[in-house]
Protein backbone atom coordinates (compact mmCIF):
# COMPACT_ATOMS: atom_id res chain seq x y z
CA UNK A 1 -83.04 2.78 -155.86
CA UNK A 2 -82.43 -0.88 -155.88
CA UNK A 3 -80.55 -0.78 -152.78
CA UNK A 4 -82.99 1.28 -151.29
CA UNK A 5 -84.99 -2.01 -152.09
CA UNK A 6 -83.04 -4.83 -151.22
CA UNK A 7 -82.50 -2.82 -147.93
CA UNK A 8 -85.84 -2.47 -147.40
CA UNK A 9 -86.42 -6.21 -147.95
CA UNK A 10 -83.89 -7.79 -145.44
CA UNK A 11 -85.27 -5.29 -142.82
CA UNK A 12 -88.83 -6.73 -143.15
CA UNK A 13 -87.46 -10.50 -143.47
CA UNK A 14 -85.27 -9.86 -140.07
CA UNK A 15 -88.34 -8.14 -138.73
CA UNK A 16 -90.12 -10.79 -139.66
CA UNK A 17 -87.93 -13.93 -138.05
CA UNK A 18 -87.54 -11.82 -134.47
CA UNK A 19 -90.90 -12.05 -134.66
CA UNK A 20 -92.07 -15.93 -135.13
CA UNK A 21 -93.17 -18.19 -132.73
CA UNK A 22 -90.84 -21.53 -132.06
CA UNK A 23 -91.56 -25.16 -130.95
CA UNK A 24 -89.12 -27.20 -128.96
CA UNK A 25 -89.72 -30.87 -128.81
CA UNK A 26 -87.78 -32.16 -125.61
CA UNK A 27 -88.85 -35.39 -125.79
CA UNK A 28 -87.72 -38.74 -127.74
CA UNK A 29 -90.96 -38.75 -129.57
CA UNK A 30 -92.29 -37.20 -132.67
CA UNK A 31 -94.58 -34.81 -131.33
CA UNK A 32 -97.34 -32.73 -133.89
CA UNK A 33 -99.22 -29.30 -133.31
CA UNK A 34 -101.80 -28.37 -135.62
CA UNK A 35 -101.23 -24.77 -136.56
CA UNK A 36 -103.83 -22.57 -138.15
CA UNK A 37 -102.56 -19.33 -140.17
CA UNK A 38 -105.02 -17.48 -142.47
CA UNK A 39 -107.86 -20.10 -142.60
CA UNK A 40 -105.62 -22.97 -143.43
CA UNK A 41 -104.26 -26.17 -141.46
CA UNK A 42 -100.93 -27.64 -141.16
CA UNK A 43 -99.89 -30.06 -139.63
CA UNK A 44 -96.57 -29.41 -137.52
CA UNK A 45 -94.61 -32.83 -136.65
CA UNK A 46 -91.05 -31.79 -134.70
CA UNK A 47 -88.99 -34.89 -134.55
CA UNK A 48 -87.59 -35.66 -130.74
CA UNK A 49 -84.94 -32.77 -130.00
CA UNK A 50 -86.26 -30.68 -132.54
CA UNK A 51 -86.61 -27.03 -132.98
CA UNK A 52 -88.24 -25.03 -135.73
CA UNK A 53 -89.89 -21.29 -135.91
CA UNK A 54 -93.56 -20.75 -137.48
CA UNK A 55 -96.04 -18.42 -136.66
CA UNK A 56 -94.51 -15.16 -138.11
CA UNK A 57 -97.96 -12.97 -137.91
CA UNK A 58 -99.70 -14.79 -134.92
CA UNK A 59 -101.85 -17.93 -135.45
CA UNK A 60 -103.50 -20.49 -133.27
CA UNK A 61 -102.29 -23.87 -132.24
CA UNK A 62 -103.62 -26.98 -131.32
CA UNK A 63 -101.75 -28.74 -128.50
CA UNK A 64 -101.15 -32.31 -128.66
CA UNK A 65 -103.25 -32.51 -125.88
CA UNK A 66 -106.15 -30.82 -127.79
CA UNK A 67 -105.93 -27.42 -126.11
CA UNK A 68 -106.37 -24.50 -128.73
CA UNK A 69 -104.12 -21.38 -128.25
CA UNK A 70 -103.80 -18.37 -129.96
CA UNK A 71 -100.12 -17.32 -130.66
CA UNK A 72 -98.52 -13.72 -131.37
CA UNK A 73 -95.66 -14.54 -132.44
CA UNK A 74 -93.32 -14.21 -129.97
CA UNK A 75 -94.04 -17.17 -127.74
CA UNK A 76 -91.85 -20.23 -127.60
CA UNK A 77 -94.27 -24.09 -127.34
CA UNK A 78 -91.92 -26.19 -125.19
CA UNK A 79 -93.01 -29.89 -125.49
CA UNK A 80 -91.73 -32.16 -122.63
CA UNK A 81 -93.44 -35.26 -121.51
CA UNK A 82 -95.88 -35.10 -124.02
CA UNK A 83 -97.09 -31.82 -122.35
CA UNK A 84 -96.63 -28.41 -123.99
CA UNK A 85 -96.10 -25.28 -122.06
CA UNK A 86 -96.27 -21.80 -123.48
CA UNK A 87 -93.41 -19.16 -122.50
């Protein structure tokens, strides 16, 4: 039974990582997205060369240029120039 269940578990947490969104800051600069999960806010600051996964179950995120985008998950925020692109 309990491996049943910690089976179980590390399939939904590997699920769960294929699944999330990441942000790649290619700049020198610290560069923040505003990312909105659920109702709440956070603030996303990626330090220049930075990478980092969020967004596990979609969200939306605010650009640093303002721009409001809804993620599913699966997208990658690439942040070069100041600009961000979406792939």
């Amino acid at each position: 039974m309990w491996k049943s269940l910690v089976a179980a578990v590390a399939l939904v947490a590997a699920i769960g990582s294929v699944h999330a969104a990441s942000a790649v800051n290619k700049d020198a600069e610290t560069r923040t997205l505003v990312v909105t999960e659920g109702g709440s806010k956070t603030d996303l600051a990626l330090a220049g060369g930075e990478t980092v996964e969020f967004c596990p179950n979609g969200c939306f995120v605010t650009l640093p240029n303002g721009d409001l985008e809804a993620l599913t998950g699966s997208e990658t925020v690439e942040i070069s120039g100041g600009v961000a692109r979406i792939k």
